[in-house]
Protein backbone atom coordinates (compact mmCIF):
# COMPACT_ATOMS: atom_id res chain seq x y z
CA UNK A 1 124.44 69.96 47.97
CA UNK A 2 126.91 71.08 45.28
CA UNK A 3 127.09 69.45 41.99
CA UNK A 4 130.03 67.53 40.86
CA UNK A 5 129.58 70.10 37.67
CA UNK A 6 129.73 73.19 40.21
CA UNK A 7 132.51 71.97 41.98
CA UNK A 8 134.71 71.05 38.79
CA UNK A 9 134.53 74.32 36.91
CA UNK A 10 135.43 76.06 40.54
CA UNK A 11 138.62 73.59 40.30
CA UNK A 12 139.09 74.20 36.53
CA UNK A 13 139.30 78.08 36.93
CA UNK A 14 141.12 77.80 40.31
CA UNK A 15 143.80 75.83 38.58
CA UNK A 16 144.28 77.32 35.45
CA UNK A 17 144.78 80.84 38.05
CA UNK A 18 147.85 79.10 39.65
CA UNK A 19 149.22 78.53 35.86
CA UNK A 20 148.23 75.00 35.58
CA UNK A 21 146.59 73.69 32.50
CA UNK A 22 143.93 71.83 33.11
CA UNK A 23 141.39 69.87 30.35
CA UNK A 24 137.71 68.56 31.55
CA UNK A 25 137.51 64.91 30.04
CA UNK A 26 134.05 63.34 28.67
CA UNK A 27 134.03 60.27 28.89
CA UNK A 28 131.32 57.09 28.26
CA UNK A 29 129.50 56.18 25.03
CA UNK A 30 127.67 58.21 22.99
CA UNK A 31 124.59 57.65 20.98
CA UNK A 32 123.92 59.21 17.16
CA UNK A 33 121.45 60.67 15.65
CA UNK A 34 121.00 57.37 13.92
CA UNK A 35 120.99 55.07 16.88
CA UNK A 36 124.60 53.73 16.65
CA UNK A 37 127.10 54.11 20.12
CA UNK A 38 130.36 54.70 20.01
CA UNK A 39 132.81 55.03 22.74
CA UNK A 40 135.01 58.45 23.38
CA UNK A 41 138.21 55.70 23.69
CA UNK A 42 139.40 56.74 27.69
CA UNK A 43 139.61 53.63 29.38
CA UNK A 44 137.20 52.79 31.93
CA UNK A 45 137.78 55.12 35.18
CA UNK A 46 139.66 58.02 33.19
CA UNK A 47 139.35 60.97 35.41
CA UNK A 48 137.58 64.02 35.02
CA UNK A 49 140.09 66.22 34.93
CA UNK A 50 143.93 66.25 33.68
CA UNK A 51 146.48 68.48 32.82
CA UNK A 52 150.00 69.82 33.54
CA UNK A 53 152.06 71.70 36.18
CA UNK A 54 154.10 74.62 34.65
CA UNK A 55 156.96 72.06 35.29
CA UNK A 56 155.48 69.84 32.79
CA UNK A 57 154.22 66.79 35.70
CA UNK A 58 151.05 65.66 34.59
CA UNK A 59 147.84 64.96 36.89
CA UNK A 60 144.51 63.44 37.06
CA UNK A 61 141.61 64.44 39.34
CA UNK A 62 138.43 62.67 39.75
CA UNK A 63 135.50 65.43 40.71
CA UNK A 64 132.77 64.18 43.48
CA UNK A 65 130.78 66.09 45.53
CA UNK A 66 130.17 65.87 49.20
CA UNK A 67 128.65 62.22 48.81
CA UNK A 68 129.74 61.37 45.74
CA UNK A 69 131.58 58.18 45.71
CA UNK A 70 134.04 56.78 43.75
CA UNK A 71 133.52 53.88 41.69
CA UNK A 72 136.33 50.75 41.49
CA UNK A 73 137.65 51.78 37.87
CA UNK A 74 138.31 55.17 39.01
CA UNK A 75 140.33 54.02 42.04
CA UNK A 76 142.09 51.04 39.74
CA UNK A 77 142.30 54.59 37.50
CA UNK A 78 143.80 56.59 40.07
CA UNK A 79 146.21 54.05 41.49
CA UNK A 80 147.59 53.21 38.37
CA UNK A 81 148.80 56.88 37.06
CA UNK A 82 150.02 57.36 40.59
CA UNK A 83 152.46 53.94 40.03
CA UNK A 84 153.43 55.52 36.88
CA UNK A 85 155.06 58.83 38.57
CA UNK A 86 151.81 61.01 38.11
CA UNK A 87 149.97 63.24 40.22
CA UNK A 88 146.68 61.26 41.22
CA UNK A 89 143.72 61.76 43.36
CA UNK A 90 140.05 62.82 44.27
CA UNK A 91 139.19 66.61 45.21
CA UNK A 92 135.66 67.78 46.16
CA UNK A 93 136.80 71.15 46.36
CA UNK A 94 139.78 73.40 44.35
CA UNK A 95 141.22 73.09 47.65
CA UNK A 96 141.39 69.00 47.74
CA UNK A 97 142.64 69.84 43.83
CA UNK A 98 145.54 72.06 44.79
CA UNK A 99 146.57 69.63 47.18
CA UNK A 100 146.79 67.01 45.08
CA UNK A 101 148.27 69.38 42.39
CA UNK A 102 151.13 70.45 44.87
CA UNK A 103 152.20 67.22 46.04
């Protein structure tokens, strides 16, 4: 099986070679070195990915492998940039990413 790390640096260089710019998003809390969390500040569900057409549309792509499945924030995630006019979805390969890109 291919890891969901695998599969989004394959999408990363694939888009950024059709002239997209594309940014890999961490997201979750954080412990220090002296015990304390903090939280990176996405909202819950924030996808993986995100970046721009050359035409300046914005997207968001949530990474899963073959089994990987999606959890309800990142569908409430997904929906919700879609309602807003952006480019939204989940790819488990550059070519479910282009797709999604090319809409």
């Amino acid at each position: 099986m291919t890891t969901e790390s695998l599969i989004q640096n394959q999408i990363r260089v694939g888009l950024s070679k059709a002239g997209h710019a594309v940014f890999r998003v961490n997201v979750g809390k954080v412990r220090t070195a002296d015990g304390r969390y903090f939280d990176t500040g996405l909202p819950k569900g924030f996808s993986d990915l995100f970046g721009f057409r050359p035409d300046g549309r914005i997207f968001f792509i949530e990474v899963k492998n073959e089994t990987g499945k999606v959890r309800p924030e990142q569908e409430k995630f997904i929906e919700q940039m879609k309602k807003r006019g952006a480019l939204a979805g989940v790819a488990r390969s550059v070519e479910d990413a282009m797709e999604i890109v090319n809409e």
